[in-house]
PDB file of N, CA and C in Angstrom:
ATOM      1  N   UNK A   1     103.742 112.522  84.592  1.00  0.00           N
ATOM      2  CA  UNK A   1     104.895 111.700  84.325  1.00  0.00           C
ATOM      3  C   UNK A   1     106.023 112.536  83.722  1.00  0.00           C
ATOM      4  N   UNK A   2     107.089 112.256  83.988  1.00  0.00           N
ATOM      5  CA  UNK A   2     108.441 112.870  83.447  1.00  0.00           C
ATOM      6  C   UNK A   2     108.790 112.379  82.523  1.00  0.00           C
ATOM      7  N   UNK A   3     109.468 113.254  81.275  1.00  0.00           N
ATOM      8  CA  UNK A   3     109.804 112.191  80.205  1.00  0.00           C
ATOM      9  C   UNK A   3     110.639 111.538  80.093  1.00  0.00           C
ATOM     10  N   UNK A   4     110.957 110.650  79.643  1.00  0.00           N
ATOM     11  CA  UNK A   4     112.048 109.571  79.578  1.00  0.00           C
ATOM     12  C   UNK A   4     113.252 110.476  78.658  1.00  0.00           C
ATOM     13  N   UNK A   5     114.581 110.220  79.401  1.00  0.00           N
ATOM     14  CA  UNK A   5     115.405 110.580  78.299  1.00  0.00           C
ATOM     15  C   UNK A   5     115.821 110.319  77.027  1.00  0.00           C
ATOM     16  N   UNK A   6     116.104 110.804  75.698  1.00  0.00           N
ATOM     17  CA  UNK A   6     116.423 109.579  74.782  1.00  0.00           C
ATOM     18  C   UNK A   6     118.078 108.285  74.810  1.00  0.00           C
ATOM     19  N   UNK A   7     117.718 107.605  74.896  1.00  0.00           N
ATOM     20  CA  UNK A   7     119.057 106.749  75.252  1.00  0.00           C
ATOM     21  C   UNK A   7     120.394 107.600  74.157  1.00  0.00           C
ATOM     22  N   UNK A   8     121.552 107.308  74.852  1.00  0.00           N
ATOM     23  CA  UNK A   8     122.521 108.110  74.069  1.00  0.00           C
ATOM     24  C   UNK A   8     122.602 107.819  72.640  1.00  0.00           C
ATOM     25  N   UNK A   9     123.202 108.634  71.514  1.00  0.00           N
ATOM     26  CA  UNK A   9     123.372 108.205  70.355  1.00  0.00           C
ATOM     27  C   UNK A   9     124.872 107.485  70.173  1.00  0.00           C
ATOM     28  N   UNK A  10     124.871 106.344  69.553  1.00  0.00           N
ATOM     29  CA  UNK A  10     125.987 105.500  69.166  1.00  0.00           C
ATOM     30  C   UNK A  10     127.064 106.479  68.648  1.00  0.00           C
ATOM     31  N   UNK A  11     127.748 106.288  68.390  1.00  0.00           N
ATOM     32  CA  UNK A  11     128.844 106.982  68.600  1.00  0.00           C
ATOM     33  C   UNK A  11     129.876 106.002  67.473  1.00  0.00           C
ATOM     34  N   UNK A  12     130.465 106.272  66.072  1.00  0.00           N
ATOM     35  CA  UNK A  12     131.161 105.747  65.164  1.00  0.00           C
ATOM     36  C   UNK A  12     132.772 106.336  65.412  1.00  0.00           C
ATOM     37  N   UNK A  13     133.330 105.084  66.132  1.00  0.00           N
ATOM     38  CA  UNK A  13     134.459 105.115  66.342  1.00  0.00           C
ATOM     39  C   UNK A  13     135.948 104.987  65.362  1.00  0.00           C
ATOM     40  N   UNK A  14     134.945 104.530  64.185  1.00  0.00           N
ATOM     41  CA  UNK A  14     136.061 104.219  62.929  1.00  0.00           C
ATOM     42  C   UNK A  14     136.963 103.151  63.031  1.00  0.00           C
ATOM     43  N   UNK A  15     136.672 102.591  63.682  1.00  0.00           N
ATOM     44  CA  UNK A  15     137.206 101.376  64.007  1.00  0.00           C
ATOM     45  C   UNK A  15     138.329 100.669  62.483  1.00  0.00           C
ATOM     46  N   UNK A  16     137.018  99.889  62.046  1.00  0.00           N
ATOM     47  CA  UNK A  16     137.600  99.488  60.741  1.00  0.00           C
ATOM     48  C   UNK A  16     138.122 100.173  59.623  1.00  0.00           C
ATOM     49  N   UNK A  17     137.858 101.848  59.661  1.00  0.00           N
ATOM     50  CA  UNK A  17     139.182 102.732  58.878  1.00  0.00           C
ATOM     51  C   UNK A  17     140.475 102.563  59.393  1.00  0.00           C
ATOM     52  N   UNK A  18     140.524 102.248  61.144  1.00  0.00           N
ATOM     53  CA  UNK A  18     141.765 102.799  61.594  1.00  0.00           C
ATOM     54  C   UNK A  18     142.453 101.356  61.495  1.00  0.00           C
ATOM     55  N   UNK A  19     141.707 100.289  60.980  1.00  0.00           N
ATOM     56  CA  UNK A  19     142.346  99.022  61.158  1.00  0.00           C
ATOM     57  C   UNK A  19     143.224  98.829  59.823  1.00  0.00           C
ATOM     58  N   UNK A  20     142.229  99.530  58.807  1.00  0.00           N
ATOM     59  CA  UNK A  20     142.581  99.823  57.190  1.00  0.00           C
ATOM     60  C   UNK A  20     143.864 100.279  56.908  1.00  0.00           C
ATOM     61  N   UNK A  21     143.996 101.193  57.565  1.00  0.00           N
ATOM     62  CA  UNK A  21     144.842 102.504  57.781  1.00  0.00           C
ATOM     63  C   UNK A  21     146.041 102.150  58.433  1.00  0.00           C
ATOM     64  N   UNK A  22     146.262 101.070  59.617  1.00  0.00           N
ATOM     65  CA  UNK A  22     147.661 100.553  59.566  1.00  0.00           C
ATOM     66  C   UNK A  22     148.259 100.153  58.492  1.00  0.00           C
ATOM     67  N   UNK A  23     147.234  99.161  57.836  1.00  0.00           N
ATOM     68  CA  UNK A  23     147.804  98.375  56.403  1.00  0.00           C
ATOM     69  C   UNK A  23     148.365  99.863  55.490  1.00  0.00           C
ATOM     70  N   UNK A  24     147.998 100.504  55.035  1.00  0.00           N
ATOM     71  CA  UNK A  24     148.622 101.579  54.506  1.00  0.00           C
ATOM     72  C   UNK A  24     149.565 102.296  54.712  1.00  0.00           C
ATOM     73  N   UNK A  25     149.459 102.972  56.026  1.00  0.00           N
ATOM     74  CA  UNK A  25     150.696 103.574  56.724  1.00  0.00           C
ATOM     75  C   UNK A  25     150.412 103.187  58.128  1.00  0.00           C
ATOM     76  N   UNK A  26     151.535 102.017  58.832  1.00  0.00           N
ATOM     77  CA  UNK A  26     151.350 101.922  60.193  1.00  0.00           C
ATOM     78  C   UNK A  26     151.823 103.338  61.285  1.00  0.00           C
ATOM     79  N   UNK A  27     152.582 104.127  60.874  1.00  0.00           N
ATOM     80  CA  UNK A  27     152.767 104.896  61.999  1.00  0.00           C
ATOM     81  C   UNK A  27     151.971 106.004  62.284  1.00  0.00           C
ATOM     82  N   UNK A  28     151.285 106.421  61.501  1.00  0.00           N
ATOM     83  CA  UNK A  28     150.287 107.029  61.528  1.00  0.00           C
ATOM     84  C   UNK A  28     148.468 106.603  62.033  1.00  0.00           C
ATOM     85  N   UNK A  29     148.630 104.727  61.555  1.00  0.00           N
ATOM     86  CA  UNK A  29     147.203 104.190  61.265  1.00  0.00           C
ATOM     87  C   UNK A  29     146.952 103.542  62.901  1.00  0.00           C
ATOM     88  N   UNK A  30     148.608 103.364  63.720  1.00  0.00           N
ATOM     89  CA  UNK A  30     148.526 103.207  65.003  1.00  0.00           C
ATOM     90  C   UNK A  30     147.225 104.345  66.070  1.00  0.00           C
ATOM     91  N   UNK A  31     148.085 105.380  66.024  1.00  0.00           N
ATOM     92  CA  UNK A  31     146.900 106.342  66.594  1.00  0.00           C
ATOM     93  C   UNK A  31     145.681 106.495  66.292  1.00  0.00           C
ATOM     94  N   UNK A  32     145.469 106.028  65.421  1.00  0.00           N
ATOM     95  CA  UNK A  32     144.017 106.098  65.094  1.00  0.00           C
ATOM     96  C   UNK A  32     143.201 104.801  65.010  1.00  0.00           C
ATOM     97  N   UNK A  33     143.931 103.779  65.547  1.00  0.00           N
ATOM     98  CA  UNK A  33     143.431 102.604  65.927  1.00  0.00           C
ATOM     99  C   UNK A  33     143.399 102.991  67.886  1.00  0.00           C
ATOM    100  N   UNK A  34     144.260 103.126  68.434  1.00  0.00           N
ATOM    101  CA  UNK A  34     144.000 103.694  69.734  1.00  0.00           C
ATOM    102  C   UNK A  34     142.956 104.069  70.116  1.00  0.00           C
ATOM    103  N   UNK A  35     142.874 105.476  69.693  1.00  0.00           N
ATOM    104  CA  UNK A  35     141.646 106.501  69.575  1.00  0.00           C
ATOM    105  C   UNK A  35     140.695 105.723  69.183  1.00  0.00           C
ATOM    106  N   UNK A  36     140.545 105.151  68.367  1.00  0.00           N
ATOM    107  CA  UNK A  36     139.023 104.400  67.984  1.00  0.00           C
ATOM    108  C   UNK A  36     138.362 103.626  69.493  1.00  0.00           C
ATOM    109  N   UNK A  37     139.640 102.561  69.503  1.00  0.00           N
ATOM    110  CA  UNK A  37     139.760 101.585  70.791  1.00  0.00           C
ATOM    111  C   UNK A  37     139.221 102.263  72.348  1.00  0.00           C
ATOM    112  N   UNK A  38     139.821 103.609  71.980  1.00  0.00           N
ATOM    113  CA  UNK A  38     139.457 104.928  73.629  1.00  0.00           C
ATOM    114  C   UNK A  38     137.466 105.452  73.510  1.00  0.00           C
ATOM    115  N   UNK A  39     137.434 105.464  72.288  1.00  0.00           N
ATOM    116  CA  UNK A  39     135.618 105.903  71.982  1.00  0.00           C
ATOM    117  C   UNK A  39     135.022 104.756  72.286  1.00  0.00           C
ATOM    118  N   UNK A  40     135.424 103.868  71.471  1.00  0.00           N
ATOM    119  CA  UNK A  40     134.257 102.293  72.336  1.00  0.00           C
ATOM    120  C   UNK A  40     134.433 102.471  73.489  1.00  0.00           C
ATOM    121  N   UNK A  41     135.250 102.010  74.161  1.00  0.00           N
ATOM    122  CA  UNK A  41     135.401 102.212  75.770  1.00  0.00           C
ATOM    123  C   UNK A  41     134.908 103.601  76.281  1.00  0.00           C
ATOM    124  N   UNK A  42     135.006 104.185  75.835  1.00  0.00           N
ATOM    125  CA  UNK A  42     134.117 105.358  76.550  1.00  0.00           C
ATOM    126  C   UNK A  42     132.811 105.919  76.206  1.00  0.00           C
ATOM    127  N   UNK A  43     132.008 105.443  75.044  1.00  0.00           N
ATOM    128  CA  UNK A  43     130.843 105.424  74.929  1.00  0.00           C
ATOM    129  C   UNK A  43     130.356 103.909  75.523  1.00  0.00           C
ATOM    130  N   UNK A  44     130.663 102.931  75.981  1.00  0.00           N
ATOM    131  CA  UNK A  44     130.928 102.029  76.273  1.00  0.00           C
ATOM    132  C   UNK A  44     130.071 102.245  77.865  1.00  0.00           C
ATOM    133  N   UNK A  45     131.238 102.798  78.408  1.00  0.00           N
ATOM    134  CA  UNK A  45     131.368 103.873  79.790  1.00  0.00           C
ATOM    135  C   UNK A  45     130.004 105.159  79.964  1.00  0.00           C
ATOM    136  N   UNK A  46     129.456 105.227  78.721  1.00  0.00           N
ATOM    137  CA  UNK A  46     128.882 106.520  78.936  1.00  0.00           C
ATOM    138  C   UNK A  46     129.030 107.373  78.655  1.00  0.00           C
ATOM    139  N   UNK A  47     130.224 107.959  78.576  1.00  0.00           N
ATOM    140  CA  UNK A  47     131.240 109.090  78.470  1.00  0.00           C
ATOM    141  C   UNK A  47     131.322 109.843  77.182  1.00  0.00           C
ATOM    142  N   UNK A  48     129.759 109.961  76.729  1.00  0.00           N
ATOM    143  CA  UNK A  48     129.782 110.784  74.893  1.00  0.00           C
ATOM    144  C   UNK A  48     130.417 111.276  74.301  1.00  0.00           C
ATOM    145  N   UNK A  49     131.002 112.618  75.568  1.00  0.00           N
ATOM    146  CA  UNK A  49     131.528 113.762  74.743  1.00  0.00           C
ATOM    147  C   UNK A  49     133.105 113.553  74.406  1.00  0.00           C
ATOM    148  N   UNK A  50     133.557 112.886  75.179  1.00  0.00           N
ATOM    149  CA  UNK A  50     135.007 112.101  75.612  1.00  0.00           C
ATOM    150  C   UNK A  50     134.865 111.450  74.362  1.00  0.00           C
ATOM    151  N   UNK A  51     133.687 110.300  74.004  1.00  0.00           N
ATOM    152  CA  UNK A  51     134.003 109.207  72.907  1.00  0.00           C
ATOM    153  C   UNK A  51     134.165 110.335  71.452  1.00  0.00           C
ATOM    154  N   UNK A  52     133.239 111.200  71.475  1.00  0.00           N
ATOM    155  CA  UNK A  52     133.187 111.567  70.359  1.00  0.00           C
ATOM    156  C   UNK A  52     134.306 112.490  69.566  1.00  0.00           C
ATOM    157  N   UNK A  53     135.042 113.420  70.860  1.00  0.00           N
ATOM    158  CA  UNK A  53     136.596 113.733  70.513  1.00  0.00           C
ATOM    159  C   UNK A  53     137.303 112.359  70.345  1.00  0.00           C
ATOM    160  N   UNK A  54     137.258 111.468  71.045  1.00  0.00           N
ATOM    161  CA  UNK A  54     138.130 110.531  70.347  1.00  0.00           C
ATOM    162  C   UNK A  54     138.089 109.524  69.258  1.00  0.00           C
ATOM    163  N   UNK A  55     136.401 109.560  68.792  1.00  0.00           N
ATOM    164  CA  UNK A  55     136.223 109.035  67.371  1.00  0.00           C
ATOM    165  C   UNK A  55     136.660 109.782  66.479  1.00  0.00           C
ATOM    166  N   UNK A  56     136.384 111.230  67.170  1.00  0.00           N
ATOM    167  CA  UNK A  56     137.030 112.443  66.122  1.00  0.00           C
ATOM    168  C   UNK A  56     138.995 112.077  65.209  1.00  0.00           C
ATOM    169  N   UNK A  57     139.374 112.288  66.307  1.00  0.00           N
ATOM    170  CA  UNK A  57     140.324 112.181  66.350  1.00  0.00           C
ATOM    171  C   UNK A  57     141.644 110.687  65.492  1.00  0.00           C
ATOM    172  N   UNK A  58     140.285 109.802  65.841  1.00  0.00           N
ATOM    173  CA  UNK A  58     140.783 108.490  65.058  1.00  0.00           C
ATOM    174  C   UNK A  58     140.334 108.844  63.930  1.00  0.00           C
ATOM    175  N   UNK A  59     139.415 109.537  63.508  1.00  0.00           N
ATOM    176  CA  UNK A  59     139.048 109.698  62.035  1.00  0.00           C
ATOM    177  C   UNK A  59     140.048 110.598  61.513  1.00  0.00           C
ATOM    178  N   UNK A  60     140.512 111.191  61.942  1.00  0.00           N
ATOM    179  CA  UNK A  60     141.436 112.527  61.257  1.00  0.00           C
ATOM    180  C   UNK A  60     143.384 111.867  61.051  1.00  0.00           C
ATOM    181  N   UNK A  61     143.133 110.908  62.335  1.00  0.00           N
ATOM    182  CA  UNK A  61     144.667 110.001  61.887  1.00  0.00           C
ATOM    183  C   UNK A  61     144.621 109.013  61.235  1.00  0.00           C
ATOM    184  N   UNK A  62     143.311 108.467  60.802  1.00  0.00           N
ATOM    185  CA  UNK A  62     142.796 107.674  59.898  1.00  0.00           C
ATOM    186  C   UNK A  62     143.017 108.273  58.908  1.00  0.00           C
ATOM    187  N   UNK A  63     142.672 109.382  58.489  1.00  0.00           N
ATOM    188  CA  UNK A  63     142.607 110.216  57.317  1.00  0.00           C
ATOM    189  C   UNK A  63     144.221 110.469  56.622  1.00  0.00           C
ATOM    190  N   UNK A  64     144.595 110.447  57.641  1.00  0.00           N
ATOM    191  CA  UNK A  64     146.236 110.913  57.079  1.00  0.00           C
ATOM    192  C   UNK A  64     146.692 109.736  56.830  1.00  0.00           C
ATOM    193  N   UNK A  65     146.631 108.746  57.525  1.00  0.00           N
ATOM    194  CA  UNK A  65     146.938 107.613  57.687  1.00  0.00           C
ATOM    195  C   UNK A  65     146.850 106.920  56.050  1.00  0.00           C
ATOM    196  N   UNK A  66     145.554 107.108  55.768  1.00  0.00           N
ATOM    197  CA  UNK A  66     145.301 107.099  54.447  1.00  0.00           C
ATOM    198  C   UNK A  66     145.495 107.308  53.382  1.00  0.00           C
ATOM    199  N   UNK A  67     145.985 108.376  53.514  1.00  0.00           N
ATOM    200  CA  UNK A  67     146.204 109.753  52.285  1.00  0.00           C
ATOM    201  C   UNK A  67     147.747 109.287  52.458  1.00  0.00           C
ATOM    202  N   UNK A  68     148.533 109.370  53.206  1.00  0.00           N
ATOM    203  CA  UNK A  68     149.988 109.368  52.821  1.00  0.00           C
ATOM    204  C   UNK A  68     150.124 107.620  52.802  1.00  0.00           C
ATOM    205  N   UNK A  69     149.817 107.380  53.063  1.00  0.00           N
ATOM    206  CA  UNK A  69     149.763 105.352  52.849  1.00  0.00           C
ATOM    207  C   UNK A  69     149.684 105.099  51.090  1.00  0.00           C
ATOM    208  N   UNK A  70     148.679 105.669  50.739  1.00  0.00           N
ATOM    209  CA  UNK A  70     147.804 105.752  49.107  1.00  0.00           C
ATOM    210  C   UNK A  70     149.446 106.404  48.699  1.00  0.00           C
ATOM    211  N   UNK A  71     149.527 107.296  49.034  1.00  0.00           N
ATOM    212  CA  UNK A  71     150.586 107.628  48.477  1.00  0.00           C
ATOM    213  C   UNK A  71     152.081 107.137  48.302  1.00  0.00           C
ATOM    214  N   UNK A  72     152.230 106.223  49.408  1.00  0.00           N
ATOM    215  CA  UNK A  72     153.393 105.840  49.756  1.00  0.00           C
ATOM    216  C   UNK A  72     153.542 104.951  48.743  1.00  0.00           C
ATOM    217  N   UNK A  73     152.269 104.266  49.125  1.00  0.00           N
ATOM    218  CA  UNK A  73     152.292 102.279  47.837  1.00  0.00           C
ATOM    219  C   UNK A  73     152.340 102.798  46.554  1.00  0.00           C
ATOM    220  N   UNK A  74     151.943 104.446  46.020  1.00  0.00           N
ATOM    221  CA  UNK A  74     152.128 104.336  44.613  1.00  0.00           C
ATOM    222  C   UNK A  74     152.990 104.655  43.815  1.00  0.00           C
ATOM    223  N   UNK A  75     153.895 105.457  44.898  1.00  0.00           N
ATOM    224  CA  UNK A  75     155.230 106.191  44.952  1.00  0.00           C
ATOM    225  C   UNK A  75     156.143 104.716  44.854  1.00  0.00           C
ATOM    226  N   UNK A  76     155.698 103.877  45.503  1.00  0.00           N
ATOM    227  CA  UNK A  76     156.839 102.506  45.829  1.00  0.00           C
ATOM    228  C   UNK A  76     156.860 101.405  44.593  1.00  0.00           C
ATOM    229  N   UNK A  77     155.243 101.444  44.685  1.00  0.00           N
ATOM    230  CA  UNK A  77     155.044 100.467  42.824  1.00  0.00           C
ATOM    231  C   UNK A  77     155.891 101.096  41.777  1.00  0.00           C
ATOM    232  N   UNK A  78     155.531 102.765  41.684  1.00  0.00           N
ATOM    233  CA  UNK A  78     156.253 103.466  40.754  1.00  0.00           C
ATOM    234  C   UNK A  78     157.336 102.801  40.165  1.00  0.00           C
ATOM    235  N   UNK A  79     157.894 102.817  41.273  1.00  0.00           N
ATOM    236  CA  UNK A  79     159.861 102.603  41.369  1.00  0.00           C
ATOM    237  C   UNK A  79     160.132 101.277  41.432  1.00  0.00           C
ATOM    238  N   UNK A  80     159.204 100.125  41.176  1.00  0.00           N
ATOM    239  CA  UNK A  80     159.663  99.218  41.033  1.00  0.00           C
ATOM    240  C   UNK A  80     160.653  98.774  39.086  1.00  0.00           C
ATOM    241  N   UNK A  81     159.850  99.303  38.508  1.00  0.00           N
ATOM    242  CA  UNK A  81     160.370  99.147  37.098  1.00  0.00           C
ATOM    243  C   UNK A  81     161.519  99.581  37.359  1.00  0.00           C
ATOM    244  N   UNK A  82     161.927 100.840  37.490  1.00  0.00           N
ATOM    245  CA  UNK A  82     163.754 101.627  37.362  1.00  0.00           C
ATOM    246  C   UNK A  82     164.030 100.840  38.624  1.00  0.00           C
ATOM    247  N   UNK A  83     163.730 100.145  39.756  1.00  0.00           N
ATOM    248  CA  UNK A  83     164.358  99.078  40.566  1.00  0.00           C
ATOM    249  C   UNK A  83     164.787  97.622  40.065  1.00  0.00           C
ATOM    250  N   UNK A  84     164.226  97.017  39.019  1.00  0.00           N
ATOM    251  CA  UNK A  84     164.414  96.069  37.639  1.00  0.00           C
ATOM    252  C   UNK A  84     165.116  96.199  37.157  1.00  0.00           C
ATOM    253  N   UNK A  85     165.281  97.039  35.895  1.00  0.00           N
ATOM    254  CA  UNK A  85     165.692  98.061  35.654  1.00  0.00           C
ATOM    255  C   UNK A  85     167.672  98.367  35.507  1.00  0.00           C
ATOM    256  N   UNK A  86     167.133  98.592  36.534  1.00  0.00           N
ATOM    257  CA  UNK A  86     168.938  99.049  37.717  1.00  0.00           C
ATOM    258  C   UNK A  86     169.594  97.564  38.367  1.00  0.00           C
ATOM    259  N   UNK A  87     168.683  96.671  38.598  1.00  0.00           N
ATOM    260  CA  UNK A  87     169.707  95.477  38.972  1.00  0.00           C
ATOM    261  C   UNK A  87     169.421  94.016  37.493  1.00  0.00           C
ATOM    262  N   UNK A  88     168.691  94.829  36.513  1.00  0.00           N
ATOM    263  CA  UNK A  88     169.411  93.502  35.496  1.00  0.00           C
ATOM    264  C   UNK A  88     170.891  94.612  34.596  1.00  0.00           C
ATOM    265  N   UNK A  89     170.866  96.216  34.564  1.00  0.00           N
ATOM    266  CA  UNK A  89     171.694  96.910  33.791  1.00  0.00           C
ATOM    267  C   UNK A  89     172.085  98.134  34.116  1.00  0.00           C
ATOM    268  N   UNK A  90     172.676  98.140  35.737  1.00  0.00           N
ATOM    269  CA  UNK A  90     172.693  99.780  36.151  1.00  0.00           C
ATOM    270  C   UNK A  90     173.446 100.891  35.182  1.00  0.00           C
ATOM    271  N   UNK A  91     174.560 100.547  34.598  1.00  0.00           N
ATOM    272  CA  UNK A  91     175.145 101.384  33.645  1.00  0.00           C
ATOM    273  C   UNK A  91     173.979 101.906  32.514  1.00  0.00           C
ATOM    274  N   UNK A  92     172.694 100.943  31.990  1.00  0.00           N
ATOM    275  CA  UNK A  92     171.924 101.719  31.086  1.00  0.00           C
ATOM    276  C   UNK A  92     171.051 102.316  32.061  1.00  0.00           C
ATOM    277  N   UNK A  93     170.185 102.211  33.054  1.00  0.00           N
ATOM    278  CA  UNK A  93     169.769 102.607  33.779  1.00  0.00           C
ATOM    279  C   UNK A  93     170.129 104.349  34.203  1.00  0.00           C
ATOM    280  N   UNK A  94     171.313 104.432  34.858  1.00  0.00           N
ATOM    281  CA  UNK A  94     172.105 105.316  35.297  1.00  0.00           C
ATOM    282  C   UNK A  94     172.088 106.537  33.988  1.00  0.00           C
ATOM    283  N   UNK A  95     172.438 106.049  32.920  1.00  0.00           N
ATOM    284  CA  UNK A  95     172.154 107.046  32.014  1.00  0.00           C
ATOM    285  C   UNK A  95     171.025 107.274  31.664  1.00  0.00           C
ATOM    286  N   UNK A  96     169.966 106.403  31.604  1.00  0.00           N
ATOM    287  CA  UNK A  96     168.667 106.556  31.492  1.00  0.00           C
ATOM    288  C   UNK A  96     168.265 107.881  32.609  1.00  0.00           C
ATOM    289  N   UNK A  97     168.617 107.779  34.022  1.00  0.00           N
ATOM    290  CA  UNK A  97     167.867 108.535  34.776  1.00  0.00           C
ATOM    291  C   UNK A  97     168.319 110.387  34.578  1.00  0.00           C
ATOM    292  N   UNK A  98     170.135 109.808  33.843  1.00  0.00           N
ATOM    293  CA  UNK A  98     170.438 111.160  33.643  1.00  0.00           C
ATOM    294  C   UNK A  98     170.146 111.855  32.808  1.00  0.00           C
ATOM    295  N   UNK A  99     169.411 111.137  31.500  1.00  0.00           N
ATOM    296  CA  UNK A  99     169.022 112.058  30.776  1.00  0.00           C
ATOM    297  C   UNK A  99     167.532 112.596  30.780  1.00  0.00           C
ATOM    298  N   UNK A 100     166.939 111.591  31.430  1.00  0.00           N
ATOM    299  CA  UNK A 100     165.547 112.086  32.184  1.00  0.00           C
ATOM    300  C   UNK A 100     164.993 112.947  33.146  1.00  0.00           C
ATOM    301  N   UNK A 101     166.081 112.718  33.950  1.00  0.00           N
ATOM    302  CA  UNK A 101     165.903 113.796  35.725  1.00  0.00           C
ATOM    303  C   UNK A 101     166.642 114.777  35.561  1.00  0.00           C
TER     304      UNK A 101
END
């Protein structure tokens, strides 16, 4: 008897990082929702080595996606106080930033 092959290994498309990852930064979290979307369908298909560059790939625009997203929202909360701030008293404000920055 010949041996049976082992059925392919599943293949983690990142799906739900890259879904995460719009909410954070969409222009980045787009491509890597794609790419996720291209590995199902092509491990889907069969197509391993294909899925697995493109799980790759959603993971790595996931990743950025992430990282500058995290960054964006904390950079943006930051600036909400001196955005307060500046529209109940821009004249104290204004000097505030000049003697700070």
């Amino acid at each position: 008897m010949y041996p049976t092959p082992a059925p392919p290994r599943a293949v983690d498309s990142h799906l739900a990082w890259a879904i995460v990852s719009i909410v954070l930064f969409w222009p980045l979290g787009v491509p890597a929702a794609v790419n996720a979307v291209r590995a199902d369908r092509l491990a889907a298909s069969g197509d391993q080595a294909r899925a697995v560059r493109s799980a790759g790939a959603a993971r790595s625009w996931a990743r950025r996606a992430t990282v500058v997203g995290i960054v964006w929202w904390v950079l943006s909360i930051a600036c909400v106080p001196l955005a307060v701030s500046a529209a109940i008293d821009p004249t104290a404000t204004a000097a505030w930033v000049r003697e700070h920055l």
